[in-house]
N, C-alpha and C. Protein backbone atom coordinates (compact mmCIF):
# COMPACT_ATOMS: atom_id res chain seq x y z
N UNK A 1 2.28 9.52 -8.61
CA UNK A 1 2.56 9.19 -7.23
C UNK A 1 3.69 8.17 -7.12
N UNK A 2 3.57 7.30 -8.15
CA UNK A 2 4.60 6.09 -7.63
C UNK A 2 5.87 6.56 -8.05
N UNK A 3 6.32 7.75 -9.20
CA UNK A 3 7.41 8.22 -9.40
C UNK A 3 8.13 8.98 -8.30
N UNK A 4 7.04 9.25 -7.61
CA UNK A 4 7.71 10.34 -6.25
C UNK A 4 8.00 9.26 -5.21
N UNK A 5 7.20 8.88 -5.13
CA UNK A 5 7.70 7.50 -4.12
C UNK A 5 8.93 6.94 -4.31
N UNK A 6 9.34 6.55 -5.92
CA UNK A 6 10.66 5.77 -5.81
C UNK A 6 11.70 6.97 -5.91
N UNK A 7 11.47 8.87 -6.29
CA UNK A 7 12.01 9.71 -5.66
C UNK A 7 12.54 9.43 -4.21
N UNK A 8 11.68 9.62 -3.58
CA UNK A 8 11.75 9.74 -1.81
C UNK A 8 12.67 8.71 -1.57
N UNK A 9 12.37 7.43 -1.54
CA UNK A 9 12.96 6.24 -1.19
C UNK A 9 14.22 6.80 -1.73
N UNK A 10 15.21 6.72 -2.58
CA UNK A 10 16.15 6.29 -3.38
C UNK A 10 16.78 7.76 -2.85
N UNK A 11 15.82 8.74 -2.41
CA UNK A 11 16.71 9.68 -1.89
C UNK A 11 17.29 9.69 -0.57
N UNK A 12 16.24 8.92 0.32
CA UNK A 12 16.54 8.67 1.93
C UNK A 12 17.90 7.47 1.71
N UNK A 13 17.45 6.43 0.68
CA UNK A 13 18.38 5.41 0.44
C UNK A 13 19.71 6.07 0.46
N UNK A 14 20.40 7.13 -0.30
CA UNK A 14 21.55 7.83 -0.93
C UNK A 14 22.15 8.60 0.58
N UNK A 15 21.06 8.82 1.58
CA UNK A 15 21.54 9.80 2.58
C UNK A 15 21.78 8.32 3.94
N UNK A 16 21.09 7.30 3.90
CA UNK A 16 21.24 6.38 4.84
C UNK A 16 22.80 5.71 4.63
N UNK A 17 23.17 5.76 2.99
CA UNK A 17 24.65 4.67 2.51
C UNK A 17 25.41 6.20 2.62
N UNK A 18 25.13 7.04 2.93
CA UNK A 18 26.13 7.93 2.85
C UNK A 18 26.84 8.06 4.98
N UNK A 19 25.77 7.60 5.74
CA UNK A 19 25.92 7.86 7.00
C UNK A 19 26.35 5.87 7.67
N UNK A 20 26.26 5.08 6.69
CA UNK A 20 26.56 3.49 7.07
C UNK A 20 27.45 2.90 7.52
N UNK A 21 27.84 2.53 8.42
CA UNK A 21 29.17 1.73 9.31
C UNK A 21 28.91 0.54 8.16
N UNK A 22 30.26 -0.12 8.29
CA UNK A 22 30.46 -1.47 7.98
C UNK A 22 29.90 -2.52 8.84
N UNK A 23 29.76 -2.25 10.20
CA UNK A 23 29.52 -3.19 11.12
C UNK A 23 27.79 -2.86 11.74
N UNK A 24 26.88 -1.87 10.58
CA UNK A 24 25.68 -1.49 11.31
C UNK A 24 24.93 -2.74 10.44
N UNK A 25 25.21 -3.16 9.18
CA UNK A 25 24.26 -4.22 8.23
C UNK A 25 23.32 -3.69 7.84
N UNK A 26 22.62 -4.45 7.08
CA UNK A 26 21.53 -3.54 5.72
C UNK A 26 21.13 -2.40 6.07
N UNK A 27 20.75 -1.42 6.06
CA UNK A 27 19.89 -0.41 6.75
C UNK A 27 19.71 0.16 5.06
N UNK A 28 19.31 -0.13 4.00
CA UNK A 28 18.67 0.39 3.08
C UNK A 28 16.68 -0.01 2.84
N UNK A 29 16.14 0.87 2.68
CA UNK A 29 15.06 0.87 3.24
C UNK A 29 14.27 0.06 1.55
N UNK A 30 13.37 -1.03 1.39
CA UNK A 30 13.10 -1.42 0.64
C UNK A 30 11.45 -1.38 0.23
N UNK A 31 11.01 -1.12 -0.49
CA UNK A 31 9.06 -1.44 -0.45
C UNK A 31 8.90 -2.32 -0.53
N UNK A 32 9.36 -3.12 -1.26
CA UNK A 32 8.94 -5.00 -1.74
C UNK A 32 9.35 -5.83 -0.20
N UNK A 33 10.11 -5.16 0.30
CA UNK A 33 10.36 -6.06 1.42
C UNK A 33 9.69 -5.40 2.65
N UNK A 34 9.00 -4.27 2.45
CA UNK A 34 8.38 -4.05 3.89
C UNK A 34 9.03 -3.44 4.65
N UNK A 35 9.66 -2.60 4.33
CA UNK A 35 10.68 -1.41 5.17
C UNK A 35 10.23 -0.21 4.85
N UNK A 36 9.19 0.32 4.14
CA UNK A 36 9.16 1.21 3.91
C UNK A 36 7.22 1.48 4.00
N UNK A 37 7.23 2.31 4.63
CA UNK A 37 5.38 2.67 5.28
C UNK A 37 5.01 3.86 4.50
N UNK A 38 3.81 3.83 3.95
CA UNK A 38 3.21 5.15 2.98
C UNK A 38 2.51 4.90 3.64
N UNK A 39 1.92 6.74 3.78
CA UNK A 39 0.75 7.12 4.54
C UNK A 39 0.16 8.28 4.75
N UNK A 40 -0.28 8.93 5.54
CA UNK A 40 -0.26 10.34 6.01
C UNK A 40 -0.49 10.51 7.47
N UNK A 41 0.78 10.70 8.72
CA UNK A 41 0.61 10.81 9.80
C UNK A 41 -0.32 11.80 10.34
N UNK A 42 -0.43 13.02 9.73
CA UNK A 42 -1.84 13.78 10.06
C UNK A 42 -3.36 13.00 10.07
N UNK A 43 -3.52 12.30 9.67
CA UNK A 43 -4.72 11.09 9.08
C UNK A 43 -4.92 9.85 9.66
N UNK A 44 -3.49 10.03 10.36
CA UNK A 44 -3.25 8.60 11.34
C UNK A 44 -3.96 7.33 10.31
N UNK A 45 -3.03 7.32 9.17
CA UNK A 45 -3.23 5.90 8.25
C UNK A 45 -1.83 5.73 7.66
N UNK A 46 -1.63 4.67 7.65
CA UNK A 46 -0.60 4.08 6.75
C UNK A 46 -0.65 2.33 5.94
N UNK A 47 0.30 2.35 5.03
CA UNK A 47 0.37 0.89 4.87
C UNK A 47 1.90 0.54 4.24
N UNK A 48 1.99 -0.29 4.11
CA UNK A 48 2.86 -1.57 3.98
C UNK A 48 2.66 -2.22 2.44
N UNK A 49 3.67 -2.27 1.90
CA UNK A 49 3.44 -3.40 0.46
C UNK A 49 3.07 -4.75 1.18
N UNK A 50 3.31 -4.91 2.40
CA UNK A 50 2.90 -5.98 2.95
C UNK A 50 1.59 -6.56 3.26
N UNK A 51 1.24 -5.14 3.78
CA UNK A 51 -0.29 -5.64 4.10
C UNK A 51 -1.36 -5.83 3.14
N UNK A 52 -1.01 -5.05 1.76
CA UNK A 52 -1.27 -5.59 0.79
C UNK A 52 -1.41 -6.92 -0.15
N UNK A 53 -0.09 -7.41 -0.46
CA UNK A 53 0.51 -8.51 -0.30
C UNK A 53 -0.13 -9.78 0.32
N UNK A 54 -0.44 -9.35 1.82
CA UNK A 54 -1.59 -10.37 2.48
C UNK A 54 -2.97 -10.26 1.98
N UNK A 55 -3.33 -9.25 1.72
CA UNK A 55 -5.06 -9.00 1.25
C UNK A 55 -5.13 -9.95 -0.26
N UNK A 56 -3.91 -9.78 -0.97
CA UNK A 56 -4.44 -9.97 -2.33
C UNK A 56 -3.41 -11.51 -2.29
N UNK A 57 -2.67 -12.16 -1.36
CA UNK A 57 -2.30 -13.85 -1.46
C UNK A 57 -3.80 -14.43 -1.35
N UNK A 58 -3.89 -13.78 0.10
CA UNK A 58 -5.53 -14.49 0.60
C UNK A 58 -6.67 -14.78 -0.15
N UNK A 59 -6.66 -13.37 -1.06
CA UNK A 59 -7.82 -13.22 -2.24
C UNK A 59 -7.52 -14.24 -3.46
N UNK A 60 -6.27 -13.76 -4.03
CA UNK A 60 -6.12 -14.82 -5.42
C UNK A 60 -5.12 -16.24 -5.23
N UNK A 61 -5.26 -17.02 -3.70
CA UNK A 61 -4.39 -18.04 -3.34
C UNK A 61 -3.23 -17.79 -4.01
N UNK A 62 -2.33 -17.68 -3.64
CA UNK A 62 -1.00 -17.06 -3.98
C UNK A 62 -0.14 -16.70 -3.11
N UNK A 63 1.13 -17.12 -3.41
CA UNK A 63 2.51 -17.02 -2.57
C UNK A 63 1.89 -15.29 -1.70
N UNK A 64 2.49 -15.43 -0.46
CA UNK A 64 2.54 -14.14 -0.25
C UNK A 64 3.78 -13.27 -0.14
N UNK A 65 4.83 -14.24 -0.72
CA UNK A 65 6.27 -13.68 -0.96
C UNK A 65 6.62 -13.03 -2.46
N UNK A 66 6.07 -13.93 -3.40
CA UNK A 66 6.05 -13.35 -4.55
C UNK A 66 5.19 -12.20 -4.61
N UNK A 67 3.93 -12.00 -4.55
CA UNK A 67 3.33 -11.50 -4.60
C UNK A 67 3.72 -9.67 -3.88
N UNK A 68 4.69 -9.67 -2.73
CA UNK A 68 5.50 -8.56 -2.75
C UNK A 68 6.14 -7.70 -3.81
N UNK A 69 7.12 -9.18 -3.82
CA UNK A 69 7.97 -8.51 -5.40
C UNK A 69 7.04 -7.96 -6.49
N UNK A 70 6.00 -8.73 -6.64
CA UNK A 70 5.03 -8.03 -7.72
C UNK A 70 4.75 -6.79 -7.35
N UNK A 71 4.07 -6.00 -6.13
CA UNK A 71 3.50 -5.16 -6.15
C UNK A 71 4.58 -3.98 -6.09
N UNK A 72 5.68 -4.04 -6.21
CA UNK A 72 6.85 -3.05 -6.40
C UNK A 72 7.51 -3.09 -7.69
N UNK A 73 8.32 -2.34 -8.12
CA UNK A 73 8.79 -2.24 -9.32
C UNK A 73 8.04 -2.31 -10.75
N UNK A 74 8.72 -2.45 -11.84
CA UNK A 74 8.41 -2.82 -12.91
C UNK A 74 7.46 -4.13 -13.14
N UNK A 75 6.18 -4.11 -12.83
CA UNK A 75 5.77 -5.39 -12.58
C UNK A 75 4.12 -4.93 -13.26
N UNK A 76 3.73 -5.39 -14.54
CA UNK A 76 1.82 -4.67 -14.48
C UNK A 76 1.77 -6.49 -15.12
N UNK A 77 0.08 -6.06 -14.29
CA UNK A 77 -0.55 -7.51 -14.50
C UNK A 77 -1.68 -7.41 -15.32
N UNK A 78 -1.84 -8.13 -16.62
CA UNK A 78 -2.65 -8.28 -17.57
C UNK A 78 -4.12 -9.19 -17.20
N UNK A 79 -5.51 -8.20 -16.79
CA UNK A 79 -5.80 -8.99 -16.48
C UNK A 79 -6.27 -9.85 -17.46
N UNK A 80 -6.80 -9.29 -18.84
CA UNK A 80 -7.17 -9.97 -20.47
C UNK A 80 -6.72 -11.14 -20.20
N UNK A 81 -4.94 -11.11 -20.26
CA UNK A 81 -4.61 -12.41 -20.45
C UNK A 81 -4.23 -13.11 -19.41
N UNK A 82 -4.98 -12.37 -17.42
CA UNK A 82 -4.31 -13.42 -16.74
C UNK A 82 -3.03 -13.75 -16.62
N UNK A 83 -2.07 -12.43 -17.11
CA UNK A 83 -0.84 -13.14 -16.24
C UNK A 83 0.70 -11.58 -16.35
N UNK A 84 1.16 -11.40 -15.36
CA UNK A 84 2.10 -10.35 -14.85
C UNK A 84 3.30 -10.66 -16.24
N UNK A 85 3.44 -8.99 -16.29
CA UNK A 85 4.45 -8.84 -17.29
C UNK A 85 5.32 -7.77 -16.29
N UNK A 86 6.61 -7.42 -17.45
CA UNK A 86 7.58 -6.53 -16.59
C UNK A 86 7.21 -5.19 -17.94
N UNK A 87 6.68 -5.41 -19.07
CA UNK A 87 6.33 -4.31 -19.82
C UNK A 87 5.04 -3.53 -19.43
N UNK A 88 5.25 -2.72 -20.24
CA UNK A 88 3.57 -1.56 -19.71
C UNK A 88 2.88 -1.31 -20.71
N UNK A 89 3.05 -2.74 -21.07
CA UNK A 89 2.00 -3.06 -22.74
C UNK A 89 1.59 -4.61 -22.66
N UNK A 90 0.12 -4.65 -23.05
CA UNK A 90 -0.70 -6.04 -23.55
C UNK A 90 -0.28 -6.03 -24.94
N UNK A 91 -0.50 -7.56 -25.25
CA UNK A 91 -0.44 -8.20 -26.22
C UNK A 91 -0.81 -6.84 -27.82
N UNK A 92 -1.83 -6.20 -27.69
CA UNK A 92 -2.36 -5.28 -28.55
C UNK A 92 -1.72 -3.86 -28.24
N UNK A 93 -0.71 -3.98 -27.24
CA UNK A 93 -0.48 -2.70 -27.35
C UNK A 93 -1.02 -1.29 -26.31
N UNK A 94 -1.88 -1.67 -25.66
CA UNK A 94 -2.74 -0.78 -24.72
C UNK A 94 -1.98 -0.92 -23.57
N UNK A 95 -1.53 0.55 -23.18
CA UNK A 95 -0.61 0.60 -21.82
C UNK A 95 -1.60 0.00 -20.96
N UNK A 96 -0.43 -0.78 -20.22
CA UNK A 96 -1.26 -1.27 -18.85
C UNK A 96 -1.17 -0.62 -17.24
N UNK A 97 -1.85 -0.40 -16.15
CA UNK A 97 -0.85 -0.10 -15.00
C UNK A 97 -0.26 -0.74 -14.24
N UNK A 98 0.71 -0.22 -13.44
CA UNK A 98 2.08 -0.84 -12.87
C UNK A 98 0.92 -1.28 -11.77
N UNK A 99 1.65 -2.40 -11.38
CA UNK A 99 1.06 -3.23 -10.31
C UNK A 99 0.63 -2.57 -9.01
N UNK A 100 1.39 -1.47 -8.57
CA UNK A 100 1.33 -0.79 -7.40
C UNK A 100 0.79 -0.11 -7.97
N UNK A 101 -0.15 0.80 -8.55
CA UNK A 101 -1.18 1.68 -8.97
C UNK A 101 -2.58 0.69 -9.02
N UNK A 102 -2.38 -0.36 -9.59
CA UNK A 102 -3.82 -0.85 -10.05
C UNK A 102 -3.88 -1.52 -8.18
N UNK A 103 -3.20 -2.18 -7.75
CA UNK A 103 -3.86 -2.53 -7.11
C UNK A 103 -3.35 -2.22 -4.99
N UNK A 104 -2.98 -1.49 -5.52
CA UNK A 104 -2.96 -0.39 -3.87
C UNK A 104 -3.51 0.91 -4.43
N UNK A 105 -2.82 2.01 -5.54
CA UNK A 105 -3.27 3.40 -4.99
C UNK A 105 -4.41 3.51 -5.47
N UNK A 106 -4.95 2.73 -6.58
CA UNK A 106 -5.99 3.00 -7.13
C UNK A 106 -7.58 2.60 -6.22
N UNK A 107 -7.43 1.22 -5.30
CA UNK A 107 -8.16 0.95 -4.57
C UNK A 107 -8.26 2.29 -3.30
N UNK A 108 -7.38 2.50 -3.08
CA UNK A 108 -7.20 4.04 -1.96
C UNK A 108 -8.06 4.93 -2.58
N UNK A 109 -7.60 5.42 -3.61
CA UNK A 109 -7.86 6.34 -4.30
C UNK A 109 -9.64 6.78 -4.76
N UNK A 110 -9.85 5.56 -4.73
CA UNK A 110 -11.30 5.32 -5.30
C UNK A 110 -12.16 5.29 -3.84
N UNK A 111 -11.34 4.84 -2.74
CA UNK A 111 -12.28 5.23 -1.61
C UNK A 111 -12.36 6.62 -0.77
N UNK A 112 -10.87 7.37 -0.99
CA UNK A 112 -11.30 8.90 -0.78
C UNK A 112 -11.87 9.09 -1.56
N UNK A 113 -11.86 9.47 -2.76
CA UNK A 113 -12.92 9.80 -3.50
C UNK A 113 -14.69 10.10 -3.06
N UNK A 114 -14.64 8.54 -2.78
CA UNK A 114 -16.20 8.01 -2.76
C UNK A 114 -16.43 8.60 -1.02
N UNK A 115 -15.62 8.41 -0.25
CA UNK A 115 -15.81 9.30 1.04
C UNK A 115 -16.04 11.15 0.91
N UNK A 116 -15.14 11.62 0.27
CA UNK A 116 -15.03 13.22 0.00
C UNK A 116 -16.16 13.30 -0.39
N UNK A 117 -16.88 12.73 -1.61
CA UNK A 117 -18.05 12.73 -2.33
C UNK A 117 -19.14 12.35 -1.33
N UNK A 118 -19.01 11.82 -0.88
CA UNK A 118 -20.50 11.13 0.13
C UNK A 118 -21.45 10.49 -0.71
N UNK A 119 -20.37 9.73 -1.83
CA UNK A 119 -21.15 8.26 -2.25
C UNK A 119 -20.81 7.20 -1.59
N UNK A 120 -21.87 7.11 -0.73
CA UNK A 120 -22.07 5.92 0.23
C UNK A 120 -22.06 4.54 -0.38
N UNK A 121 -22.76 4.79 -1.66
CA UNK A 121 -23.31 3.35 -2.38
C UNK A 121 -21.68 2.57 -2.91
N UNK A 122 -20.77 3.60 -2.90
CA UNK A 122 -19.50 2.98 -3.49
C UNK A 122 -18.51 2.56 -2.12
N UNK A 123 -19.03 3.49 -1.51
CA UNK A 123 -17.72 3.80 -0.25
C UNK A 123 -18.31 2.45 0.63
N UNK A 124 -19.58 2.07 0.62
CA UNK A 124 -20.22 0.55 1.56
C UNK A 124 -19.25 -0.53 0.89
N UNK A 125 -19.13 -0.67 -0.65
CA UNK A 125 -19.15 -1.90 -1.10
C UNK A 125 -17.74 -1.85 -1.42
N UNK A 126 -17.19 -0.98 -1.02
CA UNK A 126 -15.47 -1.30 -0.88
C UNK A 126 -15.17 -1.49 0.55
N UNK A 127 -15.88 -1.09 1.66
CA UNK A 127 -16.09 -1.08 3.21
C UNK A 127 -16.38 -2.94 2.97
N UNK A 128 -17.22 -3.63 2.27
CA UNK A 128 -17.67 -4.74 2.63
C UNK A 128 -16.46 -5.93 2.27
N UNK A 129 -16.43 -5.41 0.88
CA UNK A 129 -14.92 -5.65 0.19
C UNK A 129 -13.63 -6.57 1.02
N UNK A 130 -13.63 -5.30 1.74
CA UNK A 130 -12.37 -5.37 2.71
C UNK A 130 -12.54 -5.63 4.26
N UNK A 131 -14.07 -5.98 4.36
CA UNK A 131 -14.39 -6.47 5.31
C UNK A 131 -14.64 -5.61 7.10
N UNK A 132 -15.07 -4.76 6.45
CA UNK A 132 -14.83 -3.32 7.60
C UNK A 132 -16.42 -2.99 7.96
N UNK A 133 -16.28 -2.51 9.23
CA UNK A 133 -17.72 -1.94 9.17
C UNK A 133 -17.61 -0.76 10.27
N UNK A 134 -18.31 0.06 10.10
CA UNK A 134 -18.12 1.50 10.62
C UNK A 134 -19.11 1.55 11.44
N UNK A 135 -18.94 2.40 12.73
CA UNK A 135 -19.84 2.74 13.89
C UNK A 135 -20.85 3.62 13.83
N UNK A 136 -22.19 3.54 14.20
CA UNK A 136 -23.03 4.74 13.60
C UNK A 136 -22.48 5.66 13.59
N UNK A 137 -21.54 6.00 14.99
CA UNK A 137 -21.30 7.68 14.98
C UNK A 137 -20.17 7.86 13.43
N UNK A 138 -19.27 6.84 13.34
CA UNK A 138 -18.34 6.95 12.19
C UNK A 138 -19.11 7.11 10.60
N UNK A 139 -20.65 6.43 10.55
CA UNK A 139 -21.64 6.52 9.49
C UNK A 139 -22.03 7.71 9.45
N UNK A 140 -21.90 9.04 10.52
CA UNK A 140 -22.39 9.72 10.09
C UNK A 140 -21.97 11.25 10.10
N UNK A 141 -21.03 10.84 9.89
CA UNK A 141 -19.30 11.70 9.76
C UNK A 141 -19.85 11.82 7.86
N UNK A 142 -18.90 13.17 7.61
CA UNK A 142 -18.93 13.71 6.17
C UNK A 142 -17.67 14.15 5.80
N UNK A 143 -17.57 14.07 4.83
CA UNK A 143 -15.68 14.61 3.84
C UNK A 143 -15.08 14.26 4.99
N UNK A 144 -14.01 15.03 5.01
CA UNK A 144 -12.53 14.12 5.63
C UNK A 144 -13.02 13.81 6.96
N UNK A 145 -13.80 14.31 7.77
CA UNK A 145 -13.92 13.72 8.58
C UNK A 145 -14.27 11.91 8.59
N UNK A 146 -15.06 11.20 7.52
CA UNK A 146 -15.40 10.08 7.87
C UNK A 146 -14.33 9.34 6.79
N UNK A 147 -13.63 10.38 5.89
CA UNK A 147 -12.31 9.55 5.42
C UNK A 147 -11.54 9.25 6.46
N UNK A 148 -10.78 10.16 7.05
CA UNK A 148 -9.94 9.79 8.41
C UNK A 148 -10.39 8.16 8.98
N UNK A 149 -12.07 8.57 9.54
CA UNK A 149 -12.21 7.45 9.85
C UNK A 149 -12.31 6.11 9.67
N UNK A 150 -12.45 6.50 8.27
CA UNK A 150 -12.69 4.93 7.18
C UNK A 150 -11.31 4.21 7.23
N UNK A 151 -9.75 5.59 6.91
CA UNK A 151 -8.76 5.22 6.51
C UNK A 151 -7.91 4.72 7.70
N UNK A 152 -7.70 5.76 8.99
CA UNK A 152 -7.47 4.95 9.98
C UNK A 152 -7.56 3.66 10.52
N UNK A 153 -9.10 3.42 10.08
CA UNK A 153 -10.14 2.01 10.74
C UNK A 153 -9.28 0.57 9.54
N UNK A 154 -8.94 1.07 8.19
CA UNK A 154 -8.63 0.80 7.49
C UNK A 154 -7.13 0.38 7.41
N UNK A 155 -6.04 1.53 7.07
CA UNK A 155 -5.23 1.00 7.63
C UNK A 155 -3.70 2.02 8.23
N UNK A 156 -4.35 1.30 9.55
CA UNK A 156 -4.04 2.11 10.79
C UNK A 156 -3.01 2.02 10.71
N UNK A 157 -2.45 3.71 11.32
CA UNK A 157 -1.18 3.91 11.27
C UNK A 157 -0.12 3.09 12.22
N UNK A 158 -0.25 3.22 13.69
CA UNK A 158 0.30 2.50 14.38
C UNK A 158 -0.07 1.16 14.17
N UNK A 159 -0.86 0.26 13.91
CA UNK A 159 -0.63 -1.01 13.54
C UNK A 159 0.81 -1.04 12.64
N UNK A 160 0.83 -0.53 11.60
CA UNK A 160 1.72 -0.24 10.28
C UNK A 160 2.98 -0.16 10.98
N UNK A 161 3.06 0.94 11.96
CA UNK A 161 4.15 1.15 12.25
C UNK A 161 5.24 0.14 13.08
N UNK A 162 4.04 -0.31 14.29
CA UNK A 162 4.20 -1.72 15.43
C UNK A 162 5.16 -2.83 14.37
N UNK A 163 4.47 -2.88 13.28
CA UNK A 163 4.26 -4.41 12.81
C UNK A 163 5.93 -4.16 11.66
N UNK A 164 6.06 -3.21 11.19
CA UNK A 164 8.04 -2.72 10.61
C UNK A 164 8.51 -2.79 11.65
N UNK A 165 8.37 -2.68 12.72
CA UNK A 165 9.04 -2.39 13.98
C UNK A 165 9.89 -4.03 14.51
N UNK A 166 8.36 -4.86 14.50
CA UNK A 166 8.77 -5.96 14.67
C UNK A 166 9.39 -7.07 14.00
N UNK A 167 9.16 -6.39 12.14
CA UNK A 167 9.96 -7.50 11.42
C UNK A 167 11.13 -6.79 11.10
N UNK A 168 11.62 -5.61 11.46
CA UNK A 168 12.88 -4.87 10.74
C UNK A 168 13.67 -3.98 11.68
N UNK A 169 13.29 -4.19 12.47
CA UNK A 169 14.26 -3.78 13.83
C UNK A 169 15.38 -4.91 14.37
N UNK A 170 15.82 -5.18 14.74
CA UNK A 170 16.38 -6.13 15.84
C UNK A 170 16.40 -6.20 17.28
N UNK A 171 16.31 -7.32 17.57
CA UNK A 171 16.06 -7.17 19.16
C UNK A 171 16.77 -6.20 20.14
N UNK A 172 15.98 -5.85 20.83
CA UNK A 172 16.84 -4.77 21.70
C UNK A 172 17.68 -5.27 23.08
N UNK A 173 17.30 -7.04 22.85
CA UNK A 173 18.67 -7.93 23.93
C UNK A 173 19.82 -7.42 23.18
C-alpha cells in the first residue's frame, strides 16, 4: 500500500509542476505536511498524516511536528530499542516496519478486519482505544455495513477534508 501511495502522489506531483505558474507558489502536494488525504470517498472516511500525528504526540508526549516527518518516508521505529531509525533493520537484523504501516495502516487494517469478521471483542477495544463509542443502532450493523460506520465515525471524511481546506488553501479575501 505505501508503495502505491508514494506512486499516486509523485504522479499527481509530476502532472501539478508540469501545469505551475511562477506566480501560483507551492502547489506540490506533501503527506508529512498534510496536503495529502487517504481514504475511500465511497465509505465517506478519510485521514491525514496529521490526524495521526495528533493521536500518537498526545499518546507518547511528543512534538507533534516531528512526529509528522516520522510518520512519512523512510522512517521505522524500533520498539526493542525505543528509538526511530531511517533503516528497515534492528540492531539483530530483523526487518522492521516503516512508520506509516506500523502505525496508521496497520491500526486501520486490524479494525476492518475485526469489523468484516464480527469480532466484537477486538473491534470494542480498539473502539475504546481511540476513544469512540457506537450507537445501538451502529452496534448492530454487520460487515461493511458497521465498518462504514465505525470508519466514518472514526475518521470522517469531511472533517479530513474541512480541516486541508483550512490549513492549505489560502484565503479567499
Amino acid at each position: 500500500m505505501y508503495q502505491n501511495f508514494i506512486r499516486v502522489v509523485d504522479m499527481v506531483n509530476v502532472i501539478i509542476s508540469t501545469y505551475q505558474a511562477d506566480d501560483m507558489g507551492e502547489l506540490q502536494v506533501l503527506p508529512n505536511k498534510g496536503s495529502v488525504a487517504f481514504g475511500s470517498g465511497k465509505e465517506c472516511w478519510a485521514f491525514t498524516i496529521t490526524k495521526f500525528a495528533r493521536f500518537y504526540s498526545a499518546k507518547f508526549k511528543t512534538d507533534h511536528g516531528k512526529l509528522m516527518e516520522k510518520l512519512w518516508g523512510d522512517n521505522y521505529y524500533d520498539q526493542a530499542a525505543k528509538k526511530w531509525k531511517t533503516e528497515g533493520q534492528d540492531e539483530e537484523g530483523k526487518p522492521l516496519k516503516r512508520a506509516f504501516v506500523q502505525f496508521i495502516m496497520d491500526p486501520i487494517c486490524k479494525l476492518c478486519v475485526a469489523c468484516m469478521e464480527g469480532n466484537t471483542e477486538v473491534m470494542n477495544k480498539i473502539l475504546t482505544t481511540l476513544g469512540l463509542t457506537l450507537s445501538q443502532a451502529d452496534r448492530e450493523l454487520q460487515g461493511k455495513h458497521i465498518l462504514k460506520a465505525v470508519m466514518s465515525k472514526w475518521l470522517n471524511a469531511a472533517d479530513t477534508l474541512l480541516e486541508m481546506m483550512i490549513q492549505h488553501l489560502p484565503s479567499p479575501r
